[in-house]
N, C-alpha and C. Protein backbone atom coordinates (compact mmCIF):
# COMPACT_ATOMS: atom_id res chain seq x y z
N UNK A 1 98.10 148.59 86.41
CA UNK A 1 99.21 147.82 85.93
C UNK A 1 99.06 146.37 86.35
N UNK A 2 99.74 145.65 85.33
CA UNK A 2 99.57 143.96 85.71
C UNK A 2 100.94 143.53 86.30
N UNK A 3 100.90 142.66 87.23
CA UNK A 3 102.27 142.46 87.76
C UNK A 3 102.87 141.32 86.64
N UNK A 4 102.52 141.23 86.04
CA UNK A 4 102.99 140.13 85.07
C UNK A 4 102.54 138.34 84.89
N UNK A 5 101.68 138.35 85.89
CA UNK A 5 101.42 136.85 86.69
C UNK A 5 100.62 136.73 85.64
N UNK A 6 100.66 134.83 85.82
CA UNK A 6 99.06 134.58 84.69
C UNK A 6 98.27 134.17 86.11
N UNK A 7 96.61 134.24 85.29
CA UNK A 7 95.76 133.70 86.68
C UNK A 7 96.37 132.55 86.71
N UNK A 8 95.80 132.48 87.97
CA UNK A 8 95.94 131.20 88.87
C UNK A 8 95.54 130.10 87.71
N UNK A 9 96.04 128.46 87.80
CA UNK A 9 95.23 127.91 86.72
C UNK A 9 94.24 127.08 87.81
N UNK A 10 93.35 126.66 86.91
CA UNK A 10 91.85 126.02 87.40
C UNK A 10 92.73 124.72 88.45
N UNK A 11 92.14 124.09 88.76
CA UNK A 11 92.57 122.75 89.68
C UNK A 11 91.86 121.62 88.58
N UNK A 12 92.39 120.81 87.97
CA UNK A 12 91.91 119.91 86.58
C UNK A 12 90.53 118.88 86.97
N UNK A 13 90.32 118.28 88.57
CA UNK A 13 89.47 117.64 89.19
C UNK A 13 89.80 115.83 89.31
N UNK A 14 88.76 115.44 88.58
CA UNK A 14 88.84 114.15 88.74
C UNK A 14 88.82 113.61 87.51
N UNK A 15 90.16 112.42 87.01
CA UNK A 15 90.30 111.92 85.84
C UNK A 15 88.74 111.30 84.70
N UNK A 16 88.91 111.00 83.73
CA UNK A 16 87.98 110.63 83.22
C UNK A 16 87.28 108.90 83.99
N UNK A 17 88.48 108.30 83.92
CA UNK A 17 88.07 106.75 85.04
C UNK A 17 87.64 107.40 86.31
N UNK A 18 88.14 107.84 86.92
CA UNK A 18 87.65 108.34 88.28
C UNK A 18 86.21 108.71 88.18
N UNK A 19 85.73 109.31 87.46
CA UNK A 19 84.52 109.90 87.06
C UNK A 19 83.66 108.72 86.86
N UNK A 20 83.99 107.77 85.90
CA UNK A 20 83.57 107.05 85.54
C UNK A 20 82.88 105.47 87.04
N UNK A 21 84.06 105.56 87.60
CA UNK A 21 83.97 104.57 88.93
C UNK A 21 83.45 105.29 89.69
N UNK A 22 83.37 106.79 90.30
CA UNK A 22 82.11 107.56 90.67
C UNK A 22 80.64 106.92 90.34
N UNK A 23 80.33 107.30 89.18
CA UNK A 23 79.19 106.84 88.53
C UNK A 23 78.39 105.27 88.88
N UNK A 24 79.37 104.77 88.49
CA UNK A 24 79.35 102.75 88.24
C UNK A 24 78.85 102.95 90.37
N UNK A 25 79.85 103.30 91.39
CA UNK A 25 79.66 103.21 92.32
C UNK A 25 78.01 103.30 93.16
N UNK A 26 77.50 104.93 92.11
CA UNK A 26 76.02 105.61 92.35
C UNK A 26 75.46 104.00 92.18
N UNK A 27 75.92 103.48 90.73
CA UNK A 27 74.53 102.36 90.19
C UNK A 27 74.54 101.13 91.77
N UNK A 28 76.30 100.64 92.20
CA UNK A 28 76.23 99.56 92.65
C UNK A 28 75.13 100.34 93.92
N UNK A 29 75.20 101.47 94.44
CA UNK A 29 74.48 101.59 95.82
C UNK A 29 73.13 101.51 95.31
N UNK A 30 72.84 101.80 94.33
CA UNK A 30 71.21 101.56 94.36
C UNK A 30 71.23 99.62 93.93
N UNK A 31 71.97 98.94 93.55
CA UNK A 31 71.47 97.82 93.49
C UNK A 31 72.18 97.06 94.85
N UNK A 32 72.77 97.63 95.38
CA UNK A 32 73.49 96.83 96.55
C UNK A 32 72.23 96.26 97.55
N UNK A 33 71.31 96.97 97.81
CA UNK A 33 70.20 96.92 98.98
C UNK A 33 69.47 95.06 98.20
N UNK A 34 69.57 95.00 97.05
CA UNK A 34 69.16 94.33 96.52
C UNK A 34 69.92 92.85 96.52
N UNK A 35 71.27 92.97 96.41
CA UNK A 35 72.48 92.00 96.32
C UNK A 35 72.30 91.94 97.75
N UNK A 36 72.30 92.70 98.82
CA UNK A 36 72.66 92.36 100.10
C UNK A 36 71.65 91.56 100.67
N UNK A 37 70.72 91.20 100.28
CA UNK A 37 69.22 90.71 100.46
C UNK A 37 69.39 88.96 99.70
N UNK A 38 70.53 88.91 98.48
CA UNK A 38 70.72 87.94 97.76
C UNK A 38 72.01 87.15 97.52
N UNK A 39 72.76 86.76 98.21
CA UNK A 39 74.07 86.45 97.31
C UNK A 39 74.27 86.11 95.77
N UNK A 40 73.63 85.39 95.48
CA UNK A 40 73.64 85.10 94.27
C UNK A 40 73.47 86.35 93.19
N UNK A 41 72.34 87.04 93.34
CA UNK A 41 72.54 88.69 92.45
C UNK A 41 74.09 89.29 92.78
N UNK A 42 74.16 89.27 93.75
CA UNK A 42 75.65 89.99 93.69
C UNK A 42 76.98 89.19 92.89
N UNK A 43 76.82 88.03 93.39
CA UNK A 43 77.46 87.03 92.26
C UNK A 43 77.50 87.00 91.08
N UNK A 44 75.96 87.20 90.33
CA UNK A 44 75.76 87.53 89.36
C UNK A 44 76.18 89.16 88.52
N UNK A 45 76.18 90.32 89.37
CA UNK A 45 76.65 91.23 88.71
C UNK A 45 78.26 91.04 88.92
N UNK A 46 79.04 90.80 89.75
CA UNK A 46 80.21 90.65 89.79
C UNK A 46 80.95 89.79 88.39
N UNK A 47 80.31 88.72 88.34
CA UNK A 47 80.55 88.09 86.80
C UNK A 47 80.12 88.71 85.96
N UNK A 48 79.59 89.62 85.95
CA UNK A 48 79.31 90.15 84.79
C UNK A 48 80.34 91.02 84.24
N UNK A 49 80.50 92.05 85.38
CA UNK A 49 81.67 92.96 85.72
C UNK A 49 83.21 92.00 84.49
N UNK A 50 83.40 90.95 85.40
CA UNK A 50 84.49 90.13 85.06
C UNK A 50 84.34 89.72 83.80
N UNK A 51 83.18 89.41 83.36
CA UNK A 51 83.04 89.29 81.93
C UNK A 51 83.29 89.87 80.69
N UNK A 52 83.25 91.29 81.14
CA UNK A 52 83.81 92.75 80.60
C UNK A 52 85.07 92.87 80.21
N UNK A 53 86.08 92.35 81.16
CA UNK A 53 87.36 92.32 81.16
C UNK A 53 88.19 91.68 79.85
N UNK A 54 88.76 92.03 79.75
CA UNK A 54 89.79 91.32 78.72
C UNK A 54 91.06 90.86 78.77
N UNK A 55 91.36 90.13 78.17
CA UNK A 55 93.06 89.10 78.63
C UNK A 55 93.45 88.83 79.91
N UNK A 56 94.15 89.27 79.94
CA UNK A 56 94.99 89.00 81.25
C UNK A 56 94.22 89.38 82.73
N UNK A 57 93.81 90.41 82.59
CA UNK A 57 92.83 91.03 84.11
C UNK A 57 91.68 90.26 83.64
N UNK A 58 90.61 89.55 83.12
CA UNK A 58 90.07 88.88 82.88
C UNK A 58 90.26 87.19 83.33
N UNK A 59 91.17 86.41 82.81
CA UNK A 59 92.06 85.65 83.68
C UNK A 59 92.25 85.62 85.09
N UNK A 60 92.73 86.55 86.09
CA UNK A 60 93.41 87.29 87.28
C UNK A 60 91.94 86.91 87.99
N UNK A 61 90.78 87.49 87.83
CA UNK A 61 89.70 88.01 88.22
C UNK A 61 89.05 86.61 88.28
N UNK A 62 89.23 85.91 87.11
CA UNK A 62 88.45 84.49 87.12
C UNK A 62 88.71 83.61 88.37
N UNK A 63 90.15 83.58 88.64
CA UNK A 63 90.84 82.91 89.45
C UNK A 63 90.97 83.07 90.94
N UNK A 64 90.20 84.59 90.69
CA UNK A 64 90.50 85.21 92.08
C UNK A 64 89.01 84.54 92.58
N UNK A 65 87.94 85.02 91.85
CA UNK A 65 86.80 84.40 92.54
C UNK A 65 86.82 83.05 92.45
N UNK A 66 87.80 82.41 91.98
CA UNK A 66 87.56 80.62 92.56
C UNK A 66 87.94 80.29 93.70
N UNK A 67 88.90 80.90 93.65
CA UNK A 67 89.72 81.13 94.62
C UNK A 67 89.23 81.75 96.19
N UNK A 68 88.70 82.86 95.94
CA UNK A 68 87.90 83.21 97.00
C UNK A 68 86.65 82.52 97.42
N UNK A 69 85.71 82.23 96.80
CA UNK A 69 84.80 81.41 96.81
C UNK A 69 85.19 80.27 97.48
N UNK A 70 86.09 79.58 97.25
CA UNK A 70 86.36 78.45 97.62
C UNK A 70 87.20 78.52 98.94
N UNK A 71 87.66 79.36 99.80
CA UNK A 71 88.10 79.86 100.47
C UNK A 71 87.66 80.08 101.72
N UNK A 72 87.02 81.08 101.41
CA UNK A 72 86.18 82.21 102.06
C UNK A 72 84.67 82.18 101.55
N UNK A 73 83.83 81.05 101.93
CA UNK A 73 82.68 80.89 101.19
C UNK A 73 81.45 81.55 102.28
N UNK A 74 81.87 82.75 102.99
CA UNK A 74 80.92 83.49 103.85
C UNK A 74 80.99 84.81 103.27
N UNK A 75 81.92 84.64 102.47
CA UNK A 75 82.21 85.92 102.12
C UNK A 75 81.37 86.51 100.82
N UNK A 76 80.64 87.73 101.04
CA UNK A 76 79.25 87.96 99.82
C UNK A 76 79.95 88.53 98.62
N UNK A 77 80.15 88.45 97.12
CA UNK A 77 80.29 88.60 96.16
C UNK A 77 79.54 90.10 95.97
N UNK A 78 80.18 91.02 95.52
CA UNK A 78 79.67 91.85 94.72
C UNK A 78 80.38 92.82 94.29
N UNK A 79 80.15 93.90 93.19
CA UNK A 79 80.75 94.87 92.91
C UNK A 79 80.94 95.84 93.70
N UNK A 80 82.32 96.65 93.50
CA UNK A 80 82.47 97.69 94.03
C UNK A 80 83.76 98.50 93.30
N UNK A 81 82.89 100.01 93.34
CA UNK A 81 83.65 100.74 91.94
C UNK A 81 83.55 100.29 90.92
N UNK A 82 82.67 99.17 90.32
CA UNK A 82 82.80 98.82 89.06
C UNK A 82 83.73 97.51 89.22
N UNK A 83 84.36 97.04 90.02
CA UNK A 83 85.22 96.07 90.39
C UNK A 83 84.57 95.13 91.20
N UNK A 84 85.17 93.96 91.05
CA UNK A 84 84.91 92.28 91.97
C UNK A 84 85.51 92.79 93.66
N UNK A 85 84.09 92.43 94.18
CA UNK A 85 84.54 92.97 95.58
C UNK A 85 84.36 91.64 96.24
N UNK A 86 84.21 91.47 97.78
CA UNK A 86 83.82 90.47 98.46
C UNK A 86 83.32 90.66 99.53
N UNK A 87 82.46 90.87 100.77
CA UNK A 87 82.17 91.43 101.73
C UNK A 87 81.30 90.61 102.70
N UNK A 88 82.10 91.41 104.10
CA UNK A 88 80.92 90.56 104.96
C UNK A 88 79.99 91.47 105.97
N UNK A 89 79.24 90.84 105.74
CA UNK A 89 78.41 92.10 106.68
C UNK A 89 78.41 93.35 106.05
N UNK A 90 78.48 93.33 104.79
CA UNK A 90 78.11 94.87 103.96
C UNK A 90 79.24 95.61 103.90
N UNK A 91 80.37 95.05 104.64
CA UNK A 91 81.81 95.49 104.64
C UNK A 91 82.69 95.13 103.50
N UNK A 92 83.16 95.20 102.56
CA UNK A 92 84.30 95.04 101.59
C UNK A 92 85.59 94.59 102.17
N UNK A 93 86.16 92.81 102.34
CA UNK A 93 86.72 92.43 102.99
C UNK A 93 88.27 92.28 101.83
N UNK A 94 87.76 92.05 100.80
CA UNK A 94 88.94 92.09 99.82
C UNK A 94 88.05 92.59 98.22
N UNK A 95 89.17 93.26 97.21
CA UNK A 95 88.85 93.20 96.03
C UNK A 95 89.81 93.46 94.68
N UNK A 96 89.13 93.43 93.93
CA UNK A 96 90.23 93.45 92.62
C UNK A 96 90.13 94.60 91.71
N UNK A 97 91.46 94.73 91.31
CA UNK A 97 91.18 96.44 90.63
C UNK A 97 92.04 95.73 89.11
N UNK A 98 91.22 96.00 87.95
CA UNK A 98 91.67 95.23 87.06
C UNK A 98 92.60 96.61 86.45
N UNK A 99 94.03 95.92 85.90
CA UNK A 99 94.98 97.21 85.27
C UNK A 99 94.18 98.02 84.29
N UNK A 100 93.12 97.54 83.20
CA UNK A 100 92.64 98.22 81.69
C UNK A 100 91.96 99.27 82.31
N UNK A 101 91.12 99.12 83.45
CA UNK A 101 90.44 100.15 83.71
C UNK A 101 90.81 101.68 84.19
N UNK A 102 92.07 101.66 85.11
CA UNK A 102 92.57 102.59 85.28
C UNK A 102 93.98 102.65 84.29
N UNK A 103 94.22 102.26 83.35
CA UNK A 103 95.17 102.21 82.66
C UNK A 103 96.24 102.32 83.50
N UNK A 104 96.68 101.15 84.50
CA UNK A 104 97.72 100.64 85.03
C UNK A 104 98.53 100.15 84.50
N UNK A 105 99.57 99.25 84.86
CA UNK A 105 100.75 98.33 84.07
C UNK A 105 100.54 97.08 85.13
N UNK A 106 100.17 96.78 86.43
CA UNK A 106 99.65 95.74 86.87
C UNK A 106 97.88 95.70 87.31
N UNK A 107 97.27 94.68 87.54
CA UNK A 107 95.89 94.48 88.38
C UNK A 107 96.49 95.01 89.69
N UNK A 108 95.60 94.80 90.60
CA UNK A 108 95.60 95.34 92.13
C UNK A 108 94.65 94.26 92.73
N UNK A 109 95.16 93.41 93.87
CA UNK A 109 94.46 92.76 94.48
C UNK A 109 94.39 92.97 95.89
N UNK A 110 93.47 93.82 96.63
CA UNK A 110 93.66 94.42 97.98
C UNK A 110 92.73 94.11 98.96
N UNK A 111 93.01 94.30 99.99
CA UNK A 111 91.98 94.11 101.23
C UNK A 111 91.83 95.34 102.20
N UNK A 112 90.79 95.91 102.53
CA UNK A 112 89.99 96.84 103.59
C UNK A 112 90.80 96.67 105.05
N UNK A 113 90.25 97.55 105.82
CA UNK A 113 90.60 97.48 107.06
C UNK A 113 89.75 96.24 108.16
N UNK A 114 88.73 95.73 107.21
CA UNK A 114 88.04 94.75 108.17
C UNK A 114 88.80 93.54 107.85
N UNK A 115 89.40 93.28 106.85
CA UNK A 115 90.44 92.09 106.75
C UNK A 115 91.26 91.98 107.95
N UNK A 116 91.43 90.93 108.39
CA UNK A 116 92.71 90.36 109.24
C UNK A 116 93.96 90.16 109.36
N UNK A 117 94.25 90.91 108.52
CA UNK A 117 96.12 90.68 108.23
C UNK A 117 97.11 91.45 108.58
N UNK A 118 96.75 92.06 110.09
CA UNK A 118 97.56 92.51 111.17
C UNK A 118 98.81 91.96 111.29
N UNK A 119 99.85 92.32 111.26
CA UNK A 119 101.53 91.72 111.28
C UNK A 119 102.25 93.19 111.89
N UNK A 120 102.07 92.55 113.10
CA UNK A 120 102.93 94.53 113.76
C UNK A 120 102.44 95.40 113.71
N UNK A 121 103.63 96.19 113.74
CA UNK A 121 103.21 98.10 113.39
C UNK A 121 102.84 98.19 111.86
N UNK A 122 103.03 97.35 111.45
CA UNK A 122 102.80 97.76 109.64
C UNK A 122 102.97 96.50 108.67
N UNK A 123 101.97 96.45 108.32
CA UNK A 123 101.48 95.37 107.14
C UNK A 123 101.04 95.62 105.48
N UNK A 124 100.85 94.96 104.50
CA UNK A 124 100.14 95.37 103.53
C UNK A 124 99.33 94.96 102.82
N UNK A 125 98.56 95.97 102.64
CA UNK A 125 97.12 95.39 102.27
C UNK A 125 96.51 95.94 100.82
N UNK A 126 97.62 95.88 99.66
CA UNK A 126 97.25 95.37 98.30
C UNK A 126 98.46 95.21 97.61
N UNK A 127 98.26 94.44 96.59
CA UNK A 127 99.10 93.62 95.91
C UNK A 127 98.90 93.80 94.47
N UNK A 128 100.15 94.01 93.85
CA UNK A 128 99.95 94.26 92.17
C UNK A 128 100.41 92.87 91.54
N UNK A 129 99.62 92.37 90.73
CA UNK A 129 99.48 91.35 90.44
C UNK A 129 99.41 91.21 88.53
N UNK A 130 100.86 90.47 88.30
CA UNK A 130 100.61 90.45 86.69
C UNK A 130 100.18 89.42 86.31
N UNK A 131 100.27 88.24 86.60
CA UNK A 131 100.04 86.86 86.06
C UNK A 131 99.96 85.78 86.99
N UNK A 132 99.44 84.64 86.51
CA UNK A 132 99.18 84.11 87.96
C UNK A 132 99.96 82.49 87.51
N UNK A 133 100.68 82.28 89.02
CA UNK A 133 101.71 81.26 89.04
C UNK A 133 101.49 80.14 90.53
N UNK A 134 101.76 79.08 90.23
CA UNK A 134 101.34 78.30 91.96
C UNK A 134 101.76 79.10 92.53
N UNK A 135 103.03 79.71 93.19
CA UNK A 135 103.19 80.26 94.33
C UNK A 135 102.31 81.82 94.22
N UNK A 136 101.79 82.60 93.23
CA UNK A 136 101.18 83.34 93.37
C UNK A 136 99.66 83.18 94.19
N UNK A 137 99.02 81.86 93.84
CA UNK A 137 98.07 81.03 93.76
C UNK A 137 97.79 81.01 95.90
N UNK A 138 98.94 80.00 95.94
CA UNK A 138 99.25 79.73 97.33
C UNK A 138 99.64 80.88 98.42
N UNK A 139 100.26 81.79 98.00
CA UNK A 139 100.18 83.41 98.92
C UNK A 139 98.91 83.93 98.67
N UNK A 140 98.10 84.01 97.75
CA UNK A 140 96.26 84.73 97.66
C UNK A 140 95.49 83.47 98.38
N UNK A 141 95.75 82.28 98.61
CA UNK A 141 94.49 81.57 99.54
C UNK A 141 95.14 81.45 100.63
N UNK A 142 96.46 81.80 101.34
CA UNK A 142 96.74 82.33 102.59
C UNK A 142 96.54 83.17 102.92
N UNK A 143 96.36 84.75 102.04
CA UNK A 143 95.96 85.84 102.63
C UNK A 143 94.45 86.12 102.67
N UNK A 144 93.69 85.48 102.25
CA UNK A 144 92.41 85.12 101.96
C UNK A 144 91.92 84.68 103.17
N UNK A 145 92.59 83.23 103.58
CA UNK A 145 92.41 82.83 104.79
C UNK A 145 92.60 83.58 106.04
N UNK A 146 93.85 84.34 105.98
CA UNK A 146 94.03 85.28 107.29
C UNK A 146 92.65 86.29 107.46
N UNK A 147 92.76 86.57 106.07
CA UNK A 147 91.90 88.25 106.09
C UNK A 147 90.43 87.78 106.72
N UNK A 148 90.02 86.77 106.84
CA UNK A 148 88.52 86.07 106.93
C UNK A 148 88.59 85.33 108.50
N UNK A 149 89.86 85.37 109.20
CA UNK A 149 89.88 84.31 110.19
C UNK A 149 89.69 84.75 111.70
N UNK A 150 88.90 85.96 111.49
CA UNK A 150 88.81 86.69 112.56
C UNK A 150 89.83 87.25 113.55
N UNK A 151 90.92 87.38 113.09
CA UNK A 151 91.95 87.74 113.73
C UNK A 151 93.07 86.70 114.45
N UNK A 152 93.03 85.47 113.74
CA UNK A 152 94.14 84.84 114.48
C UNK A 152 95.18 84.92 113.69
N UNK A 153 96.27 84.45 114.80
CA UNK A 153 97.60 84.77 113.81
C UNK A 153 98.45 84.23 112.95
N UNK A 154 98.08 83.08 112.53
CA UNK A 154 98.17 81.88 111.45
C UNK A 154 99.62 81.26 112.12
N UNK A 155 100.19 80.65 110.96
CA UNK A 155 101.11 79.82 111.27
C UNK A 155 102.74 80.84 111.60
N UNK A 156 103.68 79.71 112.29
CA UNK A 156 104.94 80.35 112.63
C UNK A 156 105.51 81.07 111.33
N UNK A 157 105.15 81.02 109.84
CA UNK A 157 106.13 81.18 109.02
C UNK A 157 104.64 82.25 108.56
N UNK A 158 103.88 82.29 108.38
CA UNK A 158 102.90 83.19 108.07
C UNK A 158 103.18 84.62 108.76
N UNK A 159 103.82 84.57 110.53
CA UNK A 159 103.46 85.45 111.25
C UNK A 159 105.01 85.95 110.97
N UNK A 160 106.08 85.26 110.31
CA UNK A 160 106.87 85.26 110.22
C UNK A 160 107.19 86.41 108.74
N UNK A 161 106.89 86.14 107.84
CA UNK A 161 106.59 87.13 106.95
C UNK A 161 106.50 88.50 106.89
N UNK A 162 107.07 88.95 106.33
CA UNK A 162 106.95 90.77 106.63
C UNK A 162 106.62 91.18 105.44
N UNK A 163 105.57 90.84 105.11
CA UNK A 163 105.05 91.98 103.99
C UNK A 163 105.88 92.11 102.63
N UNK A 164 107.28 91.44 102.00
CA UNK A 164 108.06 91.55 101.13
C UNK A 164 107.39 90.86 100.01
N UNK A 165 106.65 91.34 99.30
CA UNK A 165 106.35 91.00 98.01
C UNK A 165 106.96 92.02 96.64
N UNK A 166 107.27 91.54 95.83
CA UNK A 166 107.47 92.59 95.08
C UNK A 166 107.30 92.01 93.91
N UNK A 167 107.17 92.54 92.62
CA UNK A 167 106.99 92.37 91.32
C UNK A 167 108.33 91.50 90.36
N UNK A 168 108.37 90.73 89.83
CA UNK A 168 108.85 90.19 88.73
C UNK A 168 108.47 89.73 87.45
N UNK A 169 109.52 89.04 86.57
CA UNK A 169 108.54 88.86 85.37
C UNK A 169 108.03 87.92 85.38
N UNK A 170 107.80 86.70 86.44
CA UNK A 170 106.96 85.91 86.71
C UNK A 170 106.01 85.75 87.54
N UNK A 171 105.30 87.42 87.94
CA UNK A 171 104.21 87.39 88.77
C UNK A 171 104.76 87.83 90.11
N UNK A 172 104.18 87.37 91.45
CA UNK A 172 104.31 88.14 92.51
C UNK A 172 105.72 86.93 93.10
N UNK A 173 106.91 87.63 93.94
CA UNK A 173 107.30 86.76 94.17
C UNK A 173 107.59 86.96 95.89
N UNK A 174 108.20 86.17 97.17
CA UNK A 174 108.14 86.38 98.28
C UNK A 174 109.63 86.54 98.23
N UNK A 175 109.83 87.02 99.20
CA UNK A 175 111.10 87.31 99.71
C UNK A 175 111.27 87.46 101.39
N UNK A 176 112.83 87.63 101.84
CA UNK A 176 112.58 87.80 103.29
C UNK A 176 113.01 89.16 103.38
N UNK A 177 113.53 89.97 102.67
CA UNK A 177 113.97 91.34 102.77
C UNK A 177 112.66 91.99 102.90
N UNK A 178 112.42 92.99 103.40
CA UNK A 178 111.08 94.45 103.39
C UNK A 178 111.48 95.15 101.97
N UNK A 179 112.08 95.16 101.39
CA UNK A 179 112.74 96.49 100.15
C UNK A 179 113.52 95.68 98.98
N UNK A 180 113.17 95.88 98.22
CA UNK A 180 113.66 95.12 97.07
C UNK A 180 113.74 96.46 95.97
């Protein structure tokens, strides 16, 4: 007799993008040994990457590496996951996750645990990002700067900050509340 149950169902795995940034990841490790040997190759596939992009995360990505570059100019250029990474010492210090690829509703602009942007018991370390505005501009080359500064604790109003960013229809905006 059957107790009535259906089997168990399968476990579905890993999305089709997931699969896909799997893959892209295999290629960057076999060319990474190569980029890490070069800045400029890694520079070069990273624009390429960005080149791919379209509208708006295309835009985001342009700005981010001027931005970083100009910044943080120790910091090595290259892909990771298929995405604009930045790294030092072979470490991934910040990077960009463009919305089309994972079929998001914002980009993602985040930083690793080797970044610097310690603030207490709890800080944050990525940012959804729709469009880019001066004050969006001016919070990404401050956190840029922290994440790269070896651990100091920037200015009174920097250290002052708690992490309150949140989304609007004009891009990222600051606040002094934690919860919006």
């Amino acid at each position: 007799m059957t107790s009535g149950k259906s089997a168990p169902k399968k476990a579905k795995g890993f999305t089709d993008e997931e699969q896909a940034a799997m893959k892209e990841r295999a290629k960057e490790l076999k060319a990474e040994a190569r980029a890490n040997k070069n800045k400029e190759a890694g520079e070069s596939d990273l624009l390429a990457k960005i080149a791919e992009m379209e509208g708006t995360d295309r835009a985001l990505a342009e700005r981010l590496h001027a931005i970083i570059t100009a910044n943080a100019p120790d910091l090595w250029p290259k892909t990771w996951y298929g995405m604009p990474a930045y790294a030092r010492d072979g470490k991934v210090v910040c990077f960009f996750q463009s919305a089309q690829k994972f079929n998001a509703r914002y980009a993602t602009f985040g930083f690793n645990d080797v970044a610097h942007l310690d603030d207490g018991p709890m800080w944050p370390t990525a940012f959804a990002l729709k469009e880019w505005t001066p004050a969006v501009e001016e919070r990404i080359v401050a956190l840029v700067k922290k994440a790269v500064s070896g651990g100091q604790q920037g200015s009174q109003s920097e250290r002052s900050w708690r992490g309150s960013l949140w989304l609007s229809g004009r891009g990222l905006v600051m606040g002094s509340s934690a919860v919006r």
